[in-house]
PDB file of N, CA and C in Angstrom:
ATOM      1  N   UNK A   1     139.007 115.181 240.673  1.00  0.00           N
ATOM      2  CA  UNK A   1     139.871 114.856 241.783  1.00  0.00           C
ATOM      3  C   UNK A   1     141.041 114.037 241.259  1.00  0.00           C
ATOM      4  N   UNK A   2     142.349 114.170 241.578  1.00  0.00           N
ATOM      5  CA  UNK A   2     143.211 113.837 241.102  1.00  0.00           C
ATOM      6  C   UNK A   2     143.672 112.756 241.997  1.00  0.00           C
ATOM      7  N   UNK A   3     144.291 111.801 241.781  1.00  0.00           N
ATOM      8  CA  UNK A   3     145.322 110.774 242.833  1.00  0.00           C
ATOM      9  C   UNK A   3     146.292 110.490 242.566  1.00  0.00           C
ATOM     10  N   UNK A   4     147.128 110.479 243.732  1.00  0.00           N
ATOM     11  CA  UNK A   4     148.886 110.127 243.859  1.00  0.00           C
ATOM     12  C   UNK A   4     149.212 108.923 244.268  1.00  0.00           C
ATOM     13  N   UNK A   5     150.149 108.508 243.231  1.00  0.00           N
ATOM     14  CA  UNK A   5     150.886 107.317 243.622  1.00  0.00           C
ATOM     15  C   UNK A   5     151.904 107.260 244.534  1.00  0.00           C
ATOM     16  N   UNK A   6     151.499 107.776 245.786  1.00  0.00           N
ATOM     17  CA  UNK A   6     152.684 107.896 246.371  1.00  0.00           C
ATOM     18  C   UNK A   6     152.489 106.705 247.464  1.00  0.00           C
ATOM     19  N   UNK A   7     152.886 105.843 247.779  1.00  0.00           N
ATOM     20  CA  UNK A   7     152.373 104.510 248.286  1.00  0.00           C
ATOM     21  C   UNK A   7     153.439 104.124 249.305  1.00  0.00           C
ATOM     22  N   UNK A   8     152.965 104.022 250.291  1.00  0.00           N
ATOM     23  CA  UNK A   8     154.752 103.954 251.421  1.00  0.00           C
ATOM     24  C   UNK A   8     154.858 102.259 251.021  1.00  0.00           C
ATOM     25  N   UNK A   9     156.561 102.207 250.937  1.00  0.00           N
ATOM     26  CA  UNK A   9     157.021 100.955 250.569  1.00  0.00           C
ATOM     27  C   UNK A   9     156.561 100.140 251.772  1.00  0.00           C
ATOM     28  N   UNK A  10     156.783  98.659 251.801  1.00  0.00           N
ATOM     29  CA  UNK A  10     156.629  98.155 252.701  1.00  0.00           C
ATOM     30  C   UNK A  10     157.602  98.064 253.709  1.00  0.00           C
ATOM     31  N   UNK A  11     157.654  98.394 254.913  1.00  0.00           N
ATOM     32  CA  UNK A  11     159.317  98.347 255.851  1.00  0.00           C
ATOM     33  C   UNK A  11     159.568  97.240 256.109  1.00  0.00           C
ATOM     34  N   UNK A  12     160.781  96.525 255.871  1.00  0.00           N
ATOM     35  CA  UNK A  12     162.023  95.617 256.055  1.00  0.00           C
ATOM     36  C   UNK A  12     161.703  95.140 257.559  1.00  0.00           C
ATOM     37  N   UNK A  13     161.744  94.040 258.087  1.00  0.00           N
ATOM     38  CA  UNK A  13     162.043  93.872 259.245  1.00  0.00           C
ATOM     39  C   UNK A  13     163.421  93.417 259.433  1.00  0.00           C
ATOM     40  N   UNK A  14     163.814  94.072 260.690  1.00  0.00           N
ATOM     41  CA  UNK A  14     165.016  94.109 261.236  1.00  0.00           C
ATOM     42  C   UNK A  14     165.781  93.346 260.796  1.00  0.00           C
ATOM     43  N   UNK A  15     165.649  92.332 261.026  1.00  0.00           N
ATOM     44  CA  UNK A  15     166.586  90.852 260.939  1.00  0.00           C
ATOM     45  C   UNK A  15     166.455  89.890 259.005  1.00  0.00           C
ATOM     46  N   UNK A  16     165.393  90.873 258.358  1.00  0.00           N
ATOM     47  CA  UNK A  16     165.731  90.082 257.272  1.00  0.00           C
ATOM     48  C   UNK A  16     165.553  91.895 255.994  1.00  0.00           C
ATOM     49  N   UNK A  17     164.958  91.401 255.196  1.00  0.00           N
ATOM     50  CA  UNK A  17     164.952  92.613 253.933  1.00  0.00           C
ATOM     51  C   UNK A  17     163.297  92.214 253.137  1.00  0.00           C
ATOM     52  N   UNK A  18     163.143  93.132 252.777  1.00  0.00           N
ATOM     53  CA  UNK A  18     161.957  93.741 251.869  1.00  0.00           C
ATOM     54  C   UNK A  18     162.007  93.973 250.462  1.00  0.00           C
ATOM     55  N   UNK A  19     160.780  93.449 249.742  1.00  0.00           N
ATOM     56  CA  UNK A  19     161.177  93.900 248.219  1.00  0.00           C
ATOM     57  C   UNK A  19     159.374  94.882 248.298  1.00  0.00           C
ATOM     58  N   UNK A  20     159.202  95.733 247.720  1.00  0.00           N
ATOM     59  CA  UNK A  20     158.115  95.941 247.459  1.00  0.00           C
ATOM     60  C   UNK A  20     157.050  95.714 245.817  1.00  0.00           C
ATOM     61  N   UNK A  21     155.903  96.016 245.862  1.00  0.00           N
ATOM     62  CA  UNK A  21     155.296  95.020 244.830  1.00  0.00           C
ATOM     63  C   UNK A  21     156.341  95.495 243.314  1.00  0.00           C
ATOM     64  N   UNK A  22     156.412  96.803 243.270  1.00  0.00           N
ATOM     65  CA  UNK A  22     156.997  97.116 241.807  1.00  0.00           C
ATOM     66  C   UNK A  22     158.182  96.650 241.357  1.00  0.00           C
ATOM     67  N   UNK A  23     159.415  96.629 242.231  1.00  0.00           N
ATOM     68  CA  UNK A  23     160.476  95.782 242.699  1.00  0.00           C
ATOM     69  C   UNK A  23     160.089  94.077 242.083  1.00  0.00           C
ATOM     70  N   UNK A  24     159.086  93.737 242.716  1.00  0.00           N
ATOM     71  CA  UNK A  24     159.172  91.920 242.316  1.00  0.00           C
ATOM     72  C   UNK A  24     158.449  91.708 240.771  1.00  0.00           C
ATOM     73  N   UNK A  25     157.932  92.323 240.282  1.00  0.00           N
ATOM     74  CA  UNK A  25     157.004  92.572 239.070  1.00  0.00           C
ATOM     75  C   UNK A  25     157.919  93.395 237.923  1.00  0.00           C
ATOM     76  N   UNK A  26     159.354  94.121 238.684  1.00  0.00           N
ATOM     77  CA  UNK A  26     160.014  94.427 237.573  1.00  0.00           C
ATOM     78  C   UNK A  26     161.215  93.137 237.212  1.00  0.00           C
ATOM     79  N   UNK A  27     161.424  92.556 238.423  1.00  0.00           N
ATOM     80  CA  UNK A  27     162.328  91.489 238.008  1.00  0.00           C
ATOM     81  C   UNK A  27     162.048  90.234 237.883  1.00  0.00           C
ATOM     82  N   UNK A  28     160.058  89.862 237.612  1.00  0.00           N
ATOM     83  CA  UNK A  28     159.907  88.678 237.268  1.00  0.00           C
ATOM     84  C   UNK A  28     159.252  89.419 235.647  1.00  0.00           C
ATOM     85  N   UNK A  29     159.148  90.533 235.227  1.00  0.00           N
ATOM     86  CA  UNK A  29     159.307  90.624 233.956  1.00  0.00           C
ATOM     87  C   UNK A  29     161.091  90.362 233.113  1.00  0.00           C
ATOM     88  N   UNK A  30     162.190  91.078 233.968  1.00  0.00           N
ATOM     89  CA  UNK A  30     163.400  90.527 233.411  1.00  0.00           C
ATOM     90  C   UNK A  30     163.578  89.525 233.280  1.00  0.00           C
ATOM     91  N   UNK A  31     163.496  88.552 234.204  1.00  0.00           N
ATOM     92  CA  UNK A  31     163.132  87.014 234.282  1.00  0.00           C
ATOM     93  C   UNK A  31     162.595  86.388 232.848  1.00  0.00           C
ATOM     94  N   UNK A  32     161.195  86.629 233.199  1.00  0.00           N
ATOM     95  CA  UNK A  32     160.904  86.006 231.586  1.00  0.00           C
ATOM     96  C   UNK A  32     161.887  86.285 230.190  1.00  0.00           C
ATOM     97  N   UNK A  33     162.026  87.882 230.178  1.00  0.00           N
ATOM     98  CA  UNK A  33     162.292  88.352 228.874  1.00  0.00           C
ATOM     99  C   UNK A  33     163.861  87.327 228.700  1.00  0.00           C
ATOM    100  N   UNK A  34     164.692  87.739 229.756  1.00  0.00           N
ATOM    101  CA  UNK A  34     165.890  86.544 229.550  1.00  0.00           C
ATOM    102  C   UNK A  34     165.790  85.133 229.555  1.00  0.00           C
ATOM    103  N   UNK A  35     164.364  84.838 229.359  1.00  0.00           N
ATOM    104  CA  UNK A  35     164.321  83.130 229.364  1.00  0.00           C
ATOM    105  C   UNK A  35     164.792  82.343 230.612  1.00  0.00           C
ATOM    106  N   UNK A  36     164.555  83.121 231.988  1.00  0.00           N
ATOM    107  CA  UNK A  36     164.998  82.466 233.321  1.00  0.00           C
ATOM    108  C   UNK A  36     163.965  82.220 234.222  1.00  0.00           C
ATOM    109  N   UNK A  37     162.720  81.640 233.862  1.00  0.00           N
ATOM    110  CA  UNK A  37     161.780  81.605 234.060  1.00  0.00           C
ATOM    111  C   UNK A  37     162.046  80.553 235.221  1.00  0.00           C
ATOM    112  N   UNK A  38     161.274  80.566 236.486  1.00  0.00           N
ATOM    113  CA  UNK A  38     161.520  79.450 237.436  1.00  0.00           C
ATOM    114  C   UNK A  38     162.961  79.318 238.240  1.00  0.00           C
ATOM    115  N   UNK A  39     163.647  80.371 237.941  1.00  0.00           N
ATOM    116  CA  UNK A  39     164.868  80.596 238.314  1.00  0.00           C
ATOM    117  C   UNK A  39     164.966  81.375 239.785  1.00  0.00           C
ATOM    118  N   UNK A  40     165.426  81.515 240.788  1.00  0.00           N
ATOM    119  CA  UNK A  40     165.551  82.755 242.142  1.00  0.00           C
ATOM    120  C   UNK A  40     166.022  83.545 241.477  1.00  0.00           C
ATOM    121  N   UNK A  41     166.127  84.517 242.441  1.00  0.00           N
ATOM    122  CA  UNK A  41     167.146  85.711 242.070  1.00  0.00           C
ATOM    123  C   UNK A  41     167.913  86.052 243.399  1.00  0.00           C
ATOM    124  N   UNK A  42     169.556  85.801 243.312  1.00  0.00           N
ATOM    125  CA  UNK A  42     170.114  86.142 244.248  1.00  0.00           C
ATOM    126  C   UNK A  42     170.684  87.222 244.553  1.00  0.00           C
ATOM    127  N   UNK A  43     170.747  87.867 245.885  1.00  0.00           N
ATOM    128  CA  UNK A  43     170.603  89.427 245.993  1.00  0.00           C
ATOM    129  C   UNK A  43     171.748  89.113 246.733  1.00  0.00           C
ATOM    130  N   UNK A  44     172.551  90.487 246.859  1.00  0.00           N
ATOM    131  CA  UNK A  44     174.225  89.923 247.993  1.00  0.00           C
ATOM    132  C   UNK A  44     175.176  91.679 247.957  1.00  0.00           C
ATOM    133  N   UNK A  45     175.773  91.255 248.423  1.00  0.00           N
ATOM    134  CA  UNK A  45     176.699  92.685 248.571  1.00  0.00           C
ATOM    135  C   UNK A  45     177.761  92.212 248.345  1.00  0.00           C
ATOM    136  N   UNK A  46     179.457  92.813 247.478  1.00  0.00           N
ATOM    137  CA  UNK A  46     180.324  92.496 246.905  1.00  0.00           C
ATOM    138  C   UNK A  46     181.121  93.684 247.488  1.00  0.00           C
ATOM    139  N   UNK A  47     182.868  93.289 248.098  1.00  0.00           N
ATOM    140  CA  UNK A  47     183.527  94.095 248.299  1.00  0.00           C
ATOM    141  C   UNK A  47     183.582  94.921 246.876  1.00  0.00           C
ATOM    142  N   UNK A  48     183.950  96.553 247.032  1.00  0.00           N
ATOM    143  CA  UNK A  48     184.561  96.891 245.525  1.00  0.00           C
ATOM    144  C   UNK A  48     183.701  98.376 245.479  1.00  0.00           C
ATOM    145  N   UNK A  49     184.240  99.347 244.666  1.00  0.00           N
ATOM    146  CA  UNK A  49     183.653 100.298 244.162  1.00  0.00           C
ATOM    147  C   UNK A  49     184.334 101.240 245.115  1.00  0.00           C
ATOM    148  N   UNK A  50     183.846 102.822 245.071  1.00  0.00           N
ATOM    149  CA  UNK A  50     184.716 103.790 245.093  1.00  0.00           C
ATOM    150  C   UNK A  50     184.109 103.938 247.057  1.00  0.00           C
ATOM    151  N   UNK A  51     183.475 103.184 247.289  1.00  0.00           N
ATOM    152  CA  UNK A  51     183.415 103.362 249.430  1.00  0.00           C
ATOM    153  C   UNK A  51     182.942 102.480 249.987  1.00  0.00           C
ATOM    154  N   UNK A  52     183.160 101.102 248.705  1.00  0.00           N
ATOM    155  CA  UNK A  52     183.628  99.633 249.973  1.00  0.00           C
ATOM    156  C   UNK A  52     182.509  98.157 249.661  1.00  0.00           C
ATOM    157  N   UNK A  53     181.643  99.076 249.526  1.00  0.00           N
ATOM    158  CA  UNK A  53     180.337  97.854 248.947  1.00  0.00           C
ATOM    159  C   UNK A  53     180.193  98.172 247.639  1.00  0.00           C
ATOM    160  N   UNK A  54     179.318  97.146 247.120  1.00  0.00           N
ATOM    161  CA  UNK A  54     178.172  97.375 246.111  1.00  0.00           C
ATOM    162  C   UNK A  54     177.360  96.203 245.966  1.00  0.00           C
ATOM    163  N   UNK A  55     175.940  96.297 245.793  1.00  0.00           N
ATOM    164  CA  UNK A  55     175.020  95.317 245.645  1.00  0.00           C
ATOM    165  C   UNK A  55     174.988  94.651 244.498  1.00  0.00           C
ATOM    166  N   UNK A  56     174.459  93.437 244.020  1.00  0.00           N
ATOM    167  CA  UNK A  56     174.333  92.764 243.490  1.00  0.00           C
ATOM    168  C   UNK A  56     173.144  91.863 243.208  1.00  0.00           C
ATOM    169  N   UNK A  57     172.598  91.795 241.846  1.00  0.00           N
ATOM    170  CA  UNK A  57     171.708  90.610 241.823  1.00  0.00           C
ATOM    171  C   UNK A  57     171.775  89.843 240.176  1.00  0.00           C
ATOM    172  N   UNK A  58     170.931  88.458 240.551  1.00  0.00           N
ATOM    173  CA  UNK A  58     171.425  87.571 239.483  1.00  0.00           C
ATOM    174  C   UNK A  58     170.363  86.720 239.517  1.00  0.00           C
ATOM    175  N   UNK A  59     170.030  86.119 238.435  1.00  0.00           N
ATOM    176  CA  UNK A  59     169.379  84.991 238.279  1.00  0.00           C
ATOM    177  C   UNK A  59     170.138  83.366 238.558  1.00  0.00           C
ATOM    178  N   UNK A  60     169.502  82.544 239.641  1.00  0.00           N
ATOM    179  CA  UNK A  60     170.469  81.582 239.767  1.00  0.00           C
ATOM    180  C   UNK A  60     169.239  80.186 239.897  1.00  0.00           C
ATOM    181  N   UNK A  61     169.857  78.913 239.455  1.00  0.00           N
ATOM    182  CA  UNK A  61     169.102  77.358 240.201  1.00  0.00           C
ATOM    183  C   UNK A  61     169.798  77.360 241.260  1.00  0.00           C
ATOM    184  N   UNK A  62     170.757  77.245 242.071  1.00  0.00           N
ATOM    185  CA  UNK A  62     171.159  76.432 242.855  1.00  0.00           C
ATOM    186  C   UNK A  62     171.094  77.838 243.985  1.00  0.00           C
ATOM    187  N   UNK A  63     170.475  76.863 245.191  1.00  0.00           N
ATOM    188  CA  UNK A  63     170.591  77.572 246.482  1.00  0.00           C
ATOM    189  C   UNK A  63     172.152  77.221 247.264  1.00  0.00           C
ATOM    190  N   UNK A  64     172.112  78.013 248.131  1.00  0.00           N
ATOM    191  CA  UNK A  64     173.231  77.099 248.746  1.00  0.00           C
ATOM    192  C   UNK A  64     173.215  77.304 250.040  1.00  0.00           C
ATOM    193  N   UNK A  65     173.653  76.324 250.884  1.00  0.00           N
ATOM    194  CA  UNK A  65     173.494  76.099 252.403  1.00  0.00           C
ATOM    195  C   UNK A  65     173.964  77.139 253.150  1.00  0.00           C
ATOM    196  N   UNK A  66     172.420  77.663 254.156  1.00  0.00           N
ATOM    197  CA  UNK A  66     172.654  78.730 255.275  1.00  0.00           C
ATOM    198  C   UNK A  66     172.000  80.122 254.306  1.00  0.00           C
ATOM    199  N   UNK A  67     171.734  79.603 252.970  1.00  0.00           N
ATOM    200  CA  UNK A  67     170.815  80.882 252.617  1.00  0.00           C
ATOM    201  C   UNK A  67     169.460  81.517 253.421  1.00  0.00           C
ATOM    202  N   UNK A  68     169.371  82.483 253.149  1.00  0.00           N
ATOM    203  CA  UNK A  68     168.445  83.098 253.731  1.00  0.00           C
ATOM    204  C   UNK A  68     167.054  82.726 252.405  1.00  0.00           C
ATOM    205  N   UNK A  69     166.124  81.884 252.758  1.00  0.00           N
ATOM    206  CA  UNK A  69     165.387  81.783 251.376  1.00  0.00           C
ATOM    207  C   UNK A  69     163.739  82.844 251.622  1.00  0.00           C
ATOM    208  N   UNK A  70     164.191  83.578 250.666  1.00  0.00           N
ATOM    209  CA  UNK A  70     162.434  84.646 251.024  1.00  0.00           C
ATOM    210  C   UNK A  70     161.710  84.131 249.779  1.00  0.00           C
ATOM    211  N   UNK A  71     160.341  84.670 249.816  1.00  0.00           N
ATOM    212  CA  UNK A  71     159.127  84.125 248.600  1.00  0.00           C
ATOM    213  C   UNK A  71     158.221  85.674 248.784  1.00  0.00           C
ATOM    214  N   UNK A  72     158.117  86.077 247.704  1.00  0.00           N
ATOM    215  CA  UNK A  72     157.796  87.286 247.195  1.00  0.00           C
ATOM    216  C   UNK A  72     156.907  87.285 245.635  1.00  0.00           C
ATOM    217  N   UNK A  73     155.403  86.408 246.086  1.00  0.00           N
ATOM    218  CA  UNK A  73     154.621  86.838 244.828  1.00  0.00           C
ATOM    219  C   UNK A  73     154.956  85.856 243.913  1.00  0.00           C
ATOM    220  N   UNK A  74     155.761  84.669 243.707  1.00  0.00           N
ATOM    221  CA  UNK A  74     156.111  83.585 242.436  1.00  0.00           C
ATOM    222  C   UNK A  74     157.272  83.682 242.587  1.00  0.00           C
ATOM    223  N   UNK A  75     158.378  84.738 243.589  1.00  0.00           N
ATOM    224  CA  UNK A  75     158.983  85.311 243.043  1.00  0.00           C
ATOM    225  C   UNK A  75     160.378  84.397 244.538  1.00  0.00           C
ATOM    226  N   UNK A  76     161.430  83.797 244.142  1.00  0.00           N
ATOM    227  CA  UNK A  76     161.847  83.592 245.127  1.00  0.00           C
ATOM    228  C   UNK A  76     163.458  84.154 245.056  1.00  0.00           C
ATOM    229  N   UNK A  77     163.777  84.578 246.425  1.00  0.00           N
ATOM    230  CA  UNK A  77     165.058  85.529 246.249  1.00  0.00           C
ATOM    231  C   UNK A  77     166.341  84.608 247.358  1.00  0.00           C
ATOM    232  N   UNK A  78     167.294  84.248 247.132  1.00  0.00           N
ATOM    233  CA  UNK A  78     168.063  83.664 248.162  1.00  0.00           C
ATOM    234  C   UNK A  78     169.318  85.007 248.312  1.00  0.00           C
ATOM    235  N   UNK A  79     169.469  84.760 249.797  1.00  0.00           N
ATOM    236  CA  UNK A  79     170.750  85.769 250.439  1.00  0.00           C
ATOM    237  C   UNK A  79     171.789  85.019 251.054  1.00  0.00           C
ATOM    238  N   UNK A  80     172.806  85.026 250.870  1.00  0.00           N
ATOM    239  CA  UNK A  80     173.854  84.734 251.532  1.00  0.00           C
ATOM    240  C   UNK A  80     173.890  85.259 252.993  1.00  0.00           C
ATOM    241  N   UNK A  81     174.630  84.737 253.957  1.00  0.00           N
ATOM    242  CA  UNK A  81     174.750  85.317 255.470  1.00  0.00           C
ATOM    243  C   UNK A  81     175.464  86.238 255.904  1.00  0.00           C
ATOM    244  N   UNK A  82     176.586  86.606 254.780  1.00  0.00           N
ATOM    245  CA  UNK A  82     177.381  87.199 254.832  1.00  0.00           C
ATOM    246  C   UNK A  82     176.500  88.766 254.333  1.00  0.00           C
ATOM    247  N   UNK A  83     176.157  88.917 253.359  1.00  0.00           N
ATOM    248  CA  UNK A  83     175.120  89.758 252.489  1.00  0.00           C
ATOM    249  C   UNK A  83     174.277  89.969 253.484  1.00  0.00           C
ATOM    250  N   UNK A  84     173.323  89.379 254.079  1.00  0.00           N
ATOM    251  CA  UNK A  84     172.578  89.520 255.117  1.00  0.00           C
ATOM    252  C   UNK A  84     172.599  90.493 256.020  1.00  0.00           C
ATOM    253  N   UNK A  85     173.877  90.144 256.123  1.00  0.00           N
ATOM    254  CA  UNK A  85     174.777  91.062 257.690  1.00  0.00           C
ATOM    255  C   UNK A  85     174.430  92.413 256.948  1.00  0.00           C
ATOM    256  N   UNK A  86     174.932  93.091 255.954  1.00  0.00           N
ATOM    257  CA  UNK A  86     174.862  94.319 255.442  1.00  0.00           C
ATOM    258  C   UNK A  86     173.901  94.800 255.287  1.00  0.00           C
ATOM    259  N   UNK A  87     172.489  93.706 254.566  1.00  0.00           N
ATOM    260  CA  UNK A  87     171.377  93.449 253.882  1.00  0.00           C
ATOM    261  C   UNK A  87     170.493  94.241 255.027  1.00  0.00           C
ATOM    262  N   UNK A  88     170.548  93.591 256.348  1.00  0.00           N
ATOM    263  CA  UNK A  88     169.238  93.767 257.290  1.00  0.00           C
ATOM    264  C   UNK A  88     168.932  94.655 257.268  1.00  0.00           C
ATOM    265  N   UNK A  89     167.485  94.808 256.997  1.00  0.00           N
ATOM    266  CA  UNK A  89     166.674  96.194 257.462  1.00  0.00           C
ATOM    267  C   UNK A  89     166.247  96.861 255.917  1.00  0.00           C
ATOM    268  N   UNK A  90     166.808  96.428 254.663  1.00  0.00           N
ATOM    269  CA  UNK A  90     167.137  96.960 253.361  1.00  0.00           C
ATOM    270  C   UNK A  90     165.466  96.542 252.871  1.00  0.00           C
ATOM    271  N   UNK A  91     164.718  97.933 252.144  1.00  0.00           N
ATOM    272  CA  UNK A  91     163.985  97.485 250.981  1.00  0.00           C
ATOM    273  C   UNK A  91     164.415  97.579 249.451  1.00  0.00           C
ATOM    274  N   UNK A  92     164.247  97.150 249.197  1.00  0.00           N
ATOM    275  CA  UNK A  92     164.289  96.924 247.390  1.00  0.00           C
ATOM    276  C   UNK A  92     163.255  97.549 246.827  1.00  0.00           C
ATOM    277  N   UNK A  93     163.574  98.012 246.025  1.00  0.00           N
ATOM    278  CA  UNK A  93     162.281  99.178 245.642  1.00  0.00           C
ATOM    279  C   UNK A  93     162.726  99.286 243.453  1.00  0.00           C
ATOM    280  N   UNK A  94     161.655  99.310 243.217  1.00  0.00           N
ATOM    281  CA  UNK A  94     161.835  99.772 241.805  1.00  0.00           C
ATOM    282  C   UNK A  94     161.308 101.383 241.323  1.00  0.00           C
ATOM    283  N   UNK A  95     161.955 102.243 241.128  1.00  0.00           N
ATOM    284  CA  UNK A  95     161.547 103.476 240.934  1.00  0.00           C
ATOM    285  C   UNK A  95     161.917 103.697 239.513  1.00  0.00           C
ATOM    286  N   UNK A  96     160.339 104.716 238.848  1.00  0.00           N
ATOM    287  CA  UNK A  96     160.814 105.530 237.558  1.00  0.00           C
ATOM    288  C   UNK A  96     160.666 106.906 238.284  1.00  0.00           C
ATOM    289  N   UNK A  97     161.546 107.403 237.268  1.00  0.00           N
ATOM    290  CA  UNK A  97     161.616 109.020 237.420  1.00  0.00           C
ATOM    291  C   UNK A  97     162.564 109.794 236.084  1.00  0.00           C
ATOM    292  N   UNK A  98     162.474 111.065 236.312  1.00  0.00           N
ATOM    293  CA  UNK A  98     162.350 111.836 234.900  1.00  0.00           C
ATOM    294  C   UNK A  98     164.171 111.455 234.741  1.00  0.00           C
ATOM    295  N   UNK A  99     165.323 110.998 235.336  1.00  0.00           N
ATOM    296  CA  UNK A  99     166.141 110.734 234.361  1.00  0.00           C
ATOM    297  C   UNK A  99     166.579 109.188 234.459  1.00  0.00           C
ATOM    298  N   UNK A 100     165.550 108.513 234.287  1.00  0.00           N
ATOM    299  CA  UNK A 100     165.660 106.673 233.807  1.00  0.00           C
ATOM    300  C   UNK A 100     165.003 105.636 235.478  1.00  0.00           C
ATOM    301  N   UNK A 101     164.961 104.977 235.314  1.00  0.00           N
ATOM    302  CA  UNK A 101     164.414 104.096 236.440  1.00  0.00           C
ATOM    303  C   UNK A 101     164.867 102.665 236.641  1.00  0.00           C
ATOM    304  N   UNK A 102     164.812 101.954 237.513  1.00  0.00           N
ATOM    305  CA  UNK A 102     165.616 100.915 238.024  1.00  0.00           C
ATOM    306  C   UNK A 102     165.566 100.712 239.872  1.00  0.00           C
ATOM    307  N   UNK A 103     166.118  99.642 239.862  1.00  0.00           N
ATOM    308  CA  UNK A 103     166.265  99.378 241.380  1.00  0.00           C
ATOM    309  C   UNK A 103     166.971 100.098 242.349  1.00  0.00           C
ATOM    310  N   UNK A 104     166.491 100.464 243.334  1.00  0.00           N
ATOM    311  CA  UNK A 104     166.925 100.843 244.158  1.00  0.00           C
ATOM    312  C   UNK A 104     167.288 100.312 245.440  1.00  0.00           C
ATOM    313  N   UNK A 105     168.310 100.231 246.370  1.00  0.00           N
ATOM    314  CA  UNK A 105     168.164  99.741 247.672  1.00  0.00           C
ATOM    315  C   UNK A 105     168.178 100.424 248.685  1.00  0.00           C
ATOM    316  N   UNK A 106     166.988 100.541 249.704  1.00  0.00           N
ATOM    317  CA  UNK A 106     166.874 101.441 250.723  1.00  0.00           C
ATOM    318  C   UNK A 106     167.298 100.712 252.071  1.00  0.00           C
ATOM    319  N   UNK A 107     168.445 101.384 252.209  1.00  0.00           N
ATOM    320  CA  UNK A 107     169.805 100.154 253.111  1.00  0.00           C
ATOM    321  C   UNK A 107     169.189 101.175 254.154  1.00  0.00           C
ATOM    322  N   UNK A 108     169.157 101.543 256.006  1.00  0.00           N
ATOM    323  CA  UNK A 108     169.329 102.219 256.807  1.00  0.00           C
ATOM    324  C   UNK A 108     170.493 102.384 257.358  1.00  0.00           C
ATOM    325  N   UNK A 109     171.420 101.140 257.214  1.00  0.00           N
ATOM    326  CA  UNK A 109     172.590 101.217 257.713  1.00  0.00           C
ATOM    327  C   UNK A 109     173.597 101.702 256.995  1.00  0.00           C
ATOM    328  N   UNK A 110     173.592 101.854 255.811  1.00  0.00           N
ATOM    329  CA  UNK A 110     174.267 103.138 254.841  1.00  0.00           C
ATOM    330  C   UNK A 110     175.124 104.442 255.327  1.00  0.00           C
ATOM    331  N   UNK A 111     176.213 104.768 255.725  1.00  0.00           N
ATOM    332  CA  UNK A 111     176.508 106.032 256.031  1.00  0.00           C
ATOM    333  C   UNK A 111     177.012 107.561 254.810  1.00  0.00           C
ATOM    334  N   UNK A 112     177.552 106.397 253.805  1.00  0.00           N
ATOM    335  CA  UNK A 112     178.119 106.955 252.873  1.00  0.00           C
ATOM    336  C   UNK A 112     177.843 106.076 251.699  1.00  0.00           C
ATOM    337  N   UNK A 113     177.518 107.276 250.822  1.00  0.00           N
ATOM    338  CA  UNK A 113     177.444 106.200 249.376  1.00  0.00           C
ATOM    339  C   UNK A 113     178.301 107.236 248.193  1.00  0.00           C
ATOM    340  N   UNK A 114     178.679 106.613 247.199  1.00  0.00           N
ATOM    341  CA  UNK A 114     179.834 107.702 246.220  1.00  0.00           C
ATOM    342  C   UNK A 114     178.773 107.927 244.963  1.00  0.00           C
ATOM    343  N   UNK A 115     179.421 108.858 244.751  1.00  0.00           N
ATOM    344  CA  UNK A 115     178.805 110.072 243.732  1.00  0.00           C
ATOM    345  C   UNK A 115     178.281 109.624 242.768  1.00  0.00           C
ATOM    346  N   UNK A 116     178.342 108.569 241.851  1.00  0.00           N
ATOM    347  CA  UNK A 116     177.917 107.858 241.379  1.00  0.00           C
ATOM    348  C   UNK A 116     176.635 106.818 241.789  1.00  0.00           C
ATOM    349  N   UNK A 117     176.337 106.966 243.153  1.00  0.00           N
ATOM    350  CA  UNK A 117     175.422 106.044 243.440  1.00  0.00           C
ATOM    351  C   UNK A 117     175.651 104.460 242.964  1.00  0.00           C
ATOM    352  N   UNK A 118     176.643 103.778 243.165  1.00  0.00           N
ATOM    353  CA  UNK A 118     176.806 102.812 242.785  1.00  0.00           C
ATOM    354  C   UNK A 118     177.209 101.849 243.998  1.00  0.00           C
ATOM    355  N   UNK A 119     178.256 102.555 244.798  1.00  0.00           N
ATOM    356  CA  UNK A 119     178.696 101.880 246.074  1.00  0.00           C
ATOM    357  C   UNK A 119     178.790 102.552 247.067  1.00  0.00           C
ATOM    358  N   UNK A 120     178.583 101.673 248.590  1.00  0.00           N
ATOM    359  CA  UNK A 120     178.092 102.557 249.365  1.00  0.00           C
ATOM    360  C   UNK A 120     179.257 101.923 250.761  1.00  0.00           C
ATOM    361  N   UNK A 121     179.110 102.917 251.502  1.00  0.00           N
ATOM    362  CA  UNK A 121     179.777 102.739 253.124  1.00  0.00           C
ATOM    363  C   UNK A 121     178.666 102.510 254.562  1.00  0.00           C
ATOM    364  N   UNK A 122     179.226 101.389 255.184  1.00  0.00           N
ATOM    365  CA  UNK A 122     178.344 101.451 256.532  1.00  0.00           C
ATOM    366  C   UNK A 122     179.096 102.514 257.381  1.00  0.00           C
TER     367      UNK A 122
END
């Protein structure tokens, strides 16, 4: 008997965002390997790219006032309010597949994203 990993992510609630387990376990291994151990990771959306957004994340100490602060497994992520606004409803997901693997963001409010998969339109 064979089994599939096919595992439904966890869904986002409305008003904030979701990481699922592979997602927080791939970026508290980056974490270590860059020596940012004990560090957040801040997640955000940046004007720019070829249809208006693009996401963003970073290793940071300092929170800053009116963040959105989530806790995910050891793992703590701060959002800006502004980011938020775009953010809601979004899981974070880490996927492999046959041409390379990495993060993904599963935005609902997304209408358009460019060919590149890099930046996207509400």
């Amino acid at each position: 008997m064979s089994q599939t990993n096919d595992q439904q992510a966890p869904a986002a609630q409305p008003e904030t965002l979701a990481m699922t387990e592979a997602a927080v376990e791939w970026v508290k291994r980056i974490r270590t390997k860059e020596g940012k151990e004990g560090q957040a990771l801040r997640l955000g959306v940046k004007a720019g790219g070829c249809s208006g957004y693009s996401y963003f994340m970073g290793f940071t100490t300092s929170e800053r006032a009116n963040d959105l602060v989530l806790q995910y497994d050891g793992l703590t992520v701060y959002v800006d309010p502004r980011s938020l606004e775009i953010l809601r409803g979004t899981t974070v997901d880490f996927a492999r597949g046959m041409l390379g693997s990495g993060i993904q963001f599963k935005n609902p409010r997304v209408k358009k994203s460019c060919g590149c998969g890099e930046s996207f339109s509400l």
